[in-house]
Protein backbone atom coordinates (compact mmCIF):
# COMPACT_ATOMS: atom_id res chain seq x y z
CA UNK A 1 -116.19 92.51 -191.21
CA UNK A 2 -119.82 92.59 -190.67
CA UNK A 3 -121.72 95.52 -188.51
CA UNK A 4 -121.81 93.94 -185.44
CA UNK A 5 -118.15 92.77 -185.68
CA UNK A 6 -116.90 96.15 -186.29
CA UNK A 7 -119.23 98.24 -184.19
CA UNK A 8 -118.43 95.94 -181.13
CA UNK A 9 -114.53 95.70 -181.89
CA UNK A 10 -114.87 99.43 -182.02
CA UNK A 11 -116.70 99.53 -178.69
CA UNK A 12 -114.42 97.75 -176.52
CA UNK A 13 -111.85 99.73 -177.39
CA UNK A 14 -112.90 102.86 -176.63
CA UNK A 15 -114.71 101.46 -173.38
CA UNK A 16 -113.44 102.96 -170.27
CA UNK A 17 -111.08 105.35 -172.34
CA UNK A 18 -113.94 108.24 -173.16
CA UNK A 19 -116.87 109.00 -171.44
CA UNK A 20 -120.39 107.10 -171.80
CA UNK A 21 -122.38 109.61 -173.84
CA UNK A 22 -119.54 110.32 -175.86
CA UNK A 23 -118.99 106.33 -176.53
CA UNK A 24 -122.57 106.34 -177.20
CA UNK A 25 -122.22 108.94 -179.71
CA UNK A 26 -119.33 107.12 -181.62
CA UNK A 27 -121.72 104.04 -182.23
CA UNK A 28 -124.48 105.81 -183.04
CA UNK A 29 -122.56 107.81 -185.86
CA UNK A 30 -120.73 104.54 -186.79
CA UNK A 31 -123.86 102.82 -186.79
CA UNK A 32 -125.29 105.67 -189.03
CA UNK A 33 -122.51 104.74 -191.75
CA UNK A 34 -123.67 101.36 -192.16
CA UNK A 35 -127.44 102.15 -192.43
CA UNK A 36 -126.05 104.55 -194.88
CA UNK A 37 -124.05 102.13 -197.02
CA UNK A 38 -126.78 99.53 -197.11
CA UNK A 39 -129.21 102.14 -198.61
CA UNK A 40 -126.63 102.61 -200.93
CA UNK A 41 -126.38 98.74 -202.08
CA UNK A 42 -123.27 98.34 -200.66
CA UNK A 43 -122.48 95.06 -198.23
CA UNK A 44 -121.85 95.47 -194.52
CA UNK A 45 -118.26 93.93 -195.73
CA UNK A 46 -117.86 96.78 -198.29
CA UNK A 47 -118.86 99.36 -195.73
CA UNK A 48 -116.45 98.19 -192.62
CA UNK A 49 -113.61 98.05 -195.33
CA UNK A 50 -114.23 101.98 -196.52
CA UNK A 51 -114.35 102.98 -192.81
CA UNK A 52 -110.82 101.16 -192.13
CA UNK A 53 -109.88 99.47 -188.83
CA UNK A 54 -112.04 99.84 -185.94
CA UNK A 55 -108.78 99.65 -183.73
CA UNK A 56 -107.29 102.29 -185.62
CA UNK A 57 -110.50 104.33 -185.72
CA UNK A 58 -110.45 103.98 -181.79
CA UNK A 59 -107.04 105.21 -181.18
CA UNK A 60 -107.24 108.29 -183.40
CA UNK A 61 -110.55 109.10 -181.08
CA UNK A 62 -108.64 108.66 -178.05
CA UNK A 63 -105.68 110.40 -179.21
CA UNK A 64 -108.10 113.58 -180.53
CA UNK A 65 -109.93 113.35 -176.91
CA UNK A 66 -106.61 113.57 -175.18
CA UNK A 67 -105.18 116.53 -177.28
CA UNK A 68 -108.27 118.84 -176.83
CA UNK A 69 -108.04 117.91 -173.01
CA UNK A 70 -104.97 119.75 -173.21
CA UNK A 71 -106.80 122.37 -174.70
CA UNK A 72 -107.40 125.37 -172.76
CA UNK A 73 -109.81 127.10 -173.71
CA UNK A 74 -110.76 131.11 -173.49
CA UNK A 75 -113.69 132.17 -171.49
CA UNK A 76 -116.04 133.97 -172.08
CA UNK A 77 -115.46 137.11 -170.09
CA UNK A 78 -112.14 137.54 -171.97
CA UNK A 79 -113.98 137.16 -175.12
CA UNK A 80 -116.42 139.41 -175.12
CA UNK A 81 -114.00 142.21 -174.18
CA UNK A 82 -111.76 141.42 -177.40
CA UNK A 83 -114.99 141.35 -179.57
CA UNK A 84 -115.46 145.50 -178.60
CA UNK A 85 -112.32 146.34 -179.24
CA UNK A 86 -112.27 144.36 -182.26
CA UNK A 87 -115.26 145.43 -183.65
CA UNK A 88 -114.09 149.56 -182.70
CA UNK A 89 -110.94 148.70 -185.18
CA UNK A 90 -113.18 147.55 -187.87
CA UNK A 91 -115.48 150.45 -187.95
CA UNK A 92 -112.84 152.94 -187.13
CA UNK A 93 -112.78 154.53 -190.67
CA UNK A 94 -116.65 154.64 -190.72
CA UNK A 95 -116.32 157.25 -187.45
CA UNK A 96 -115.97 160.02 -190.11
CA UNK A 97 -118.52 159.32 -192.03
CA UNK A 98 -121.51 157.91 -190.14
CA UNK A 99 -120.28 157.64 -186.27
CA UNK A 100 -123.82 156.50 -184.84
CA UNK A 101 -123.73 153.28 -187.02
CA UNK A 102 -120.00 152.28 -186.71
CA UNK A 103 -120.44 150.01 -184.54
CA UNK A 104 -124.12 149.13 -185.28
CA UNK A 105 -122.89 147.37 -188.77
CA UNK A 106 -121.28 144.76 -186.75
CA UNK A 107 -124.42 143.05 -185.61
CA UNK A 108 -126.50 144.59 -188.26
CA UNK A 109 -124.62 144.10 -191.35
CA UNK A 110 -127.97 145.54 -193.81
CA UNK A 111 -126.38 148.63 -192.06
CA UNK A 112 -123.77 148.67 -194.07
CA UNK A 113 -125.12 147.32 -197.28
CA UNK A 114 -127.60 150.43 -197.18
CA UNK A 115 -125.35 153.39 -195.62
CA UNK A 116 -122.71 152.64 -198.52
CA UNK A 117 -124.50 152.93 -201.64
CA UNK A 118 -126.30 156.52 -199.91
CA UNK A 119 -122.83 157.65 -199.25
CA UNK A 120 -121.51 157.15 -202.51
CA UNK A 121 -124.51 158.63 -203.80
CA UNK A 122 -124.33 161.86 -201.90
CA UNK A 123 -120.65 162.01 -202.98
CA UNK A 124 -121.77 162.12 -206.42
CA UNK A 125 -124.91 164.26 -206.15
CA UNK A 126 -123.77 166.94 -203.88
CA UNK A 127 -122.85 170.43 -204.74
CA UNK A 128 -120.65 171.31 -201.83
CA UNK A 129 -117.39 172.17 -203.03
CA UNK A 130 -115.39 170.53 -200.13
CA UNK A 131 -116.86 167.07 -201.74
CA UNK A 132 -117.80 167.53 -205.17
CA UNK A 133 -113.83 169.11 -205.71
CA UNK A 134 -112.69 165.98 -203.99
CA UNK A 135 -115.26 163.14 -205.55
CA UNK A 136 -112.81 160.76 -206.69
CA UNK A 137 -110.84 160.92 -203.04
CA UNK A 138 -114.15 160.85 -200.96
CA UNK A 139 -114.87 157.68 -203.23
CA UNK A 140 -111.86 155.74 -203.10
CA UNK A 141 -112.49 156.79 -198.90
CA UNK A 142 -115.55 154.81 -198.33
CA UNK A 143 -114.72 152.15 -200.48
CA UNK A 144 -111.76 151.61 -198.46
CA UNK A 145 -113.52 151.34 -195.52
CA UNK A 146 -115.63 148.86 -196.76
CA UNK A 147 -112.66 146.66 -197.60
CA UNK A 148 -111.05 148.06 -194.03
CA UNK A 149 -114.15 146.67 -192.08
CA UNK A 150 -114.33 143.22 -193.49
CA UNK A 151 -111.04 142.43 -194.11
CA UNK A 152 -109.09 144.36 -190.73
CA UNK A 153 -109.82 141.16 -188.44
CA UNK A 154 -109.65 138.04 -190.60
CA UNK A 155 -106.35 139.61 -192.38
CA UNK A 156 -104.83 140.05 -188.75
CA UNK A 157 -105.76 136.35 -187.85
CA UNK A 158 -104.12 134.92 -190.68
CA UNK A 159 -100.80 137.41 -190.55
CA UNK A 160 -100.57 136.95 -186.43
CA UNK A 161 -101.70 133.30 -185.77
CA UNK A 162 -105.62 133.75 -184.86
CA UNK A 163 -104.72 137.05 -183.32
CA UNK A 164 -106.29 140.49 -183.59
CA UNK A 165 -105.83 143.64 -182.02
CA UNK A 166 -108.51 142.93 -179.10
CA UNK A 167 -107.21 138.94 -178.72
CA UNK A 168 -103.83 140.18 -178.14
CA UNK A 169 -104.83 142.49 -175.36
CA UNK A 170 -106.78 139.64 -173.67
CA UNK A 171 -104.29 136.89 -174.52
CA UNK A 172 -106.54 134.59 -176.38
CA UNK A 173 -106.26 133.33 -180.45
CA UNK A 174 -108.16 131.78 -182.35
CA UNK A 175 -106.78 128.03 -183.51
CA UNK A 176 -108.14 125.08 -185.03
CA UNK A 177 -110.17 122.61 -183.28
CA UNK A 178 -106.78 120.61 -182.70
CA UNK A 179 -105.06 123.70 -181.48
CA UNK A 180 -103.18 123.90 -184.58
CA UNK A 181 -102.85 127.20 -186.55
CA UNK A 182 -106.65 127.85 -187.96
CA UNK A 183 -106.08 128.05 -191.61
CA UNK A 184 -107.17 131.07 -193.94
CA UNK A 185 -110.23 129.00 -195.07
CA UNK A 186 -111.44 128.54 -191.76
CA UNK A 187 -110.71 132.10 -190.31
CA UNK A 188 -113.01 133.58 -193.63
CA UNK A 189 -115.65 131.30 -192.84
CA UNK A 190 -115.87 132.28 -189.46
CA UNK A 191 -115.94 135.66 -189.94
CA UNK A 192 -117.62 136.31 -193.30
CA UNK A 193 -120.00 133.07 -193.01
CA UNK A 194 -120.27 132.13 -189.63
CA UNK A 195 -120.27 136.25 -188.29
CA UNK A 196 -122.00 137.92 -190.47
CA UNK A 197 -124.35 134.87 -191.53
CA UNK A 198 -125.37 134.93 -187.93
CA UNK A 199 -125.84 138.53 -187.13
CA UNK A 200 -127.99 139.12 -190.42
CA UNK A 201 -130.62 137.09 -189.05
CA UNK A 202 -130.86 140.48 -186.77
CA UNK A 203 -131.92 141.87 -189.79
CA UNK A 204 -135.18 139.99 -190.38
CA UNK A 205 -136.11 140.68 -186.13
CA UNK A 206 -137.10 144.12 -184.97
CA UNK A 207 -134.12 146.45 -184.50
CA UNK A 208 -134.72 146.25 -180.42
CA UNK A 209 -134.02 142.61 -180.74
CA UNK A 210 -131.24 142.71 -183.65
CA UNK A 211 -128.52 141.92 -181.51
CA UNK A 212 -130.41 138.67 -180.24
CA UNK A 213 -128.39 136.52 -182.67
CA UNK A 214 -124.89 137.97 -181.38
CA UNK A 215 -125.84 137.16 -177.76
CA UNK A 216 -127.35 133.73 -178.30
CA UNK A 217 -124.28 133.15 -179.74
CA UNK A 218 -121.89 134.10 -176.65
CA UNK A 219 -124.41 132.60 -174.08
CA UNK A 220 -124.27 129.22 -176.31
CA UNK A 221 -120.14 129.51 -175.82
CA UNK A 222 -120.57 129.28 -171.90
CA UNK A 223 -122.32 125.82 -172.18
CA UNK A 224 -119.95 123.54 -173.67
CA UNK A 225 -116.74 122.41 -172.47
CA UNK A 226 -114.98 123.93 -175.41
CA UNK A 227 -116.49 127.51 -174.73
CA UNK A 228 -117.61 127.80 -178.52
CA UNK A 229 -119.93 130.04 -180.20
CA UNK A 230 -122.21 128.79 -183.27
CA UNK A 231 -119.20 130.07 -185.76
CA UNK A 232 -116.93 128.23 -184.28
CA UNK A 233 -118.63 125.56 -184.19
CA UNK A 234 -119.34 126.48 -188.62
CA UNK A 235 -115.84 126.81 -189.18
CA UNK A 236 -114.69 124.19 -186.60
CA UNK A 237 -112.03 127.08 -184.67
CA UNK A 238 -111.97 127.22 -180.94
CA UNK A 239 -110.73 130.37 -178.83
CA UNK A 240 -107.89 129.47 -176.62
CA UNK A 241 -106.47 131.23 -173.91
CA UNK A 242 -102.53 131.95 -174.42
CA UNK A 243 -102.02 132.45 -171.00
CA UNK A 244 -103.55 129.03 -169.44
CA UNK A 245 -102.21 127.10 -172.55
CA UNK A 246 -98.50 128.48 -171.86
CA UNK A 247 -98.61 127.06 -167.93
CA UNK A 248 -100.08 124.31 -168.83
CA UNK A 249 -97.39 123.06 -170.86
CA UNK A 250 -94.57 123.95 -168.42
């Protein structure tokens, strides 16, 4: 089938059944694949065949837009409520050793890569009895909280369905962009990649402004229908809110 064949098949069908900018968007993309294929040497036959039917592209489209319009998605002021208590949990066993930077390693994670090797150093240099008589224990301690801090949340989302402590409270879980269960590929990336990738470019700002990241983030969830923040959008989740997806089924 030959571009304009397949891009206008492909167009009619989806006409009237998703919005304009968003049916603009699909032919654009579409159209993006053949200009793609031709640089490659391929024919515009070659191209329309590896893409598959543009009726069956169409439906799957419509059928995608229909399922996240069931979607119901979590705002933002339950969010940012389960982010604090989340972010308590995780720095919970860092309260005994440095409590003015428990929560500070969240959104500044060189926090944490500089406060650990420090701590284990002083556990190793110092001469008070209480912690050189205990070295191997005090150790073992901050290393576990290490492991406690990054793991705690993502763990909990993969063992509860896109739960944590502070999502149960509010009623909201993390899911794929289909609604389906996230899966444990997508619930690292968006905490280890799309998180922390996000809040260490805090790092390289001055520490008034290291929390910018973190709240561009949250203000960019309140502008799109789908309420997502930039990892989401990284690790292709969404936030949905138990309570509103459990009435709108009924």
């Amino acid at each position: 089938m030959k571009k304009e064949s397949y891009l206008q098949a492909l167009k009619d069908y989806l006409s009237g059944k998703v919005g304009d900018d968003e049916l603009n968007d699909i032919i654009s993309d579409y159209e993006g694949f053949f200009i793609t294929g031709r640089e490659e040497g391929k024919t515009e036959e070659e191209i329309s065949a590896e893409l598959g039917n543009p009726i069956e592209i169409a439906r799957s489209l419509i059928d995608t837009e229909k399922a996240e319009a069931q979607l119901c998605y979590a705002p933002v002021y339950k969010r940012i409520p389960a982010i604090i208590i989340d972010i308590i949990v995780a720095g919970l066993p860092f309260v005994w050793f440095a409590p003015n930077t428990a929560i500070g390693m969240y959104f500044i994670p060189r926090v944490l890569l500089n406060m650990v090797p420090s701590l284990l150093s002083t556990v190793n240099g110092s001469s008070h009895k209480w912690i050189s008589g205990l070295q191997p224990f005090w150790t073992i301690a901050i290393i576990a909280s290490v492991l406690w801090f990054l793991l705690i949340n993502p763990v909990s989302m993969i063992k509860f369905k896109g739960r944590t402590l502070g999502k149960k409270i509010m009623g909201i879980r993390v899911a794929s962009i289909d609604g389906n269960d996230a899966s444990a590929i997508q619930i690292f990336v968006r905490e280890w990649f799309g998180k922390y990738f996000i809040n260490a470019l805090g790092s390289l700002l001055p520490s008034v402004l290291a929390v910018l990241p973190s709240i561009v983030s949250l203000v960019w969830a309140s502008i799109p229908k789908n309420q997502n923040t930039i990892h989401d959008i990284i690790a292709r989740t969404c936030v949905l809110d138990c309570n509103m997806q459990k009435e709108g089924e009924r």
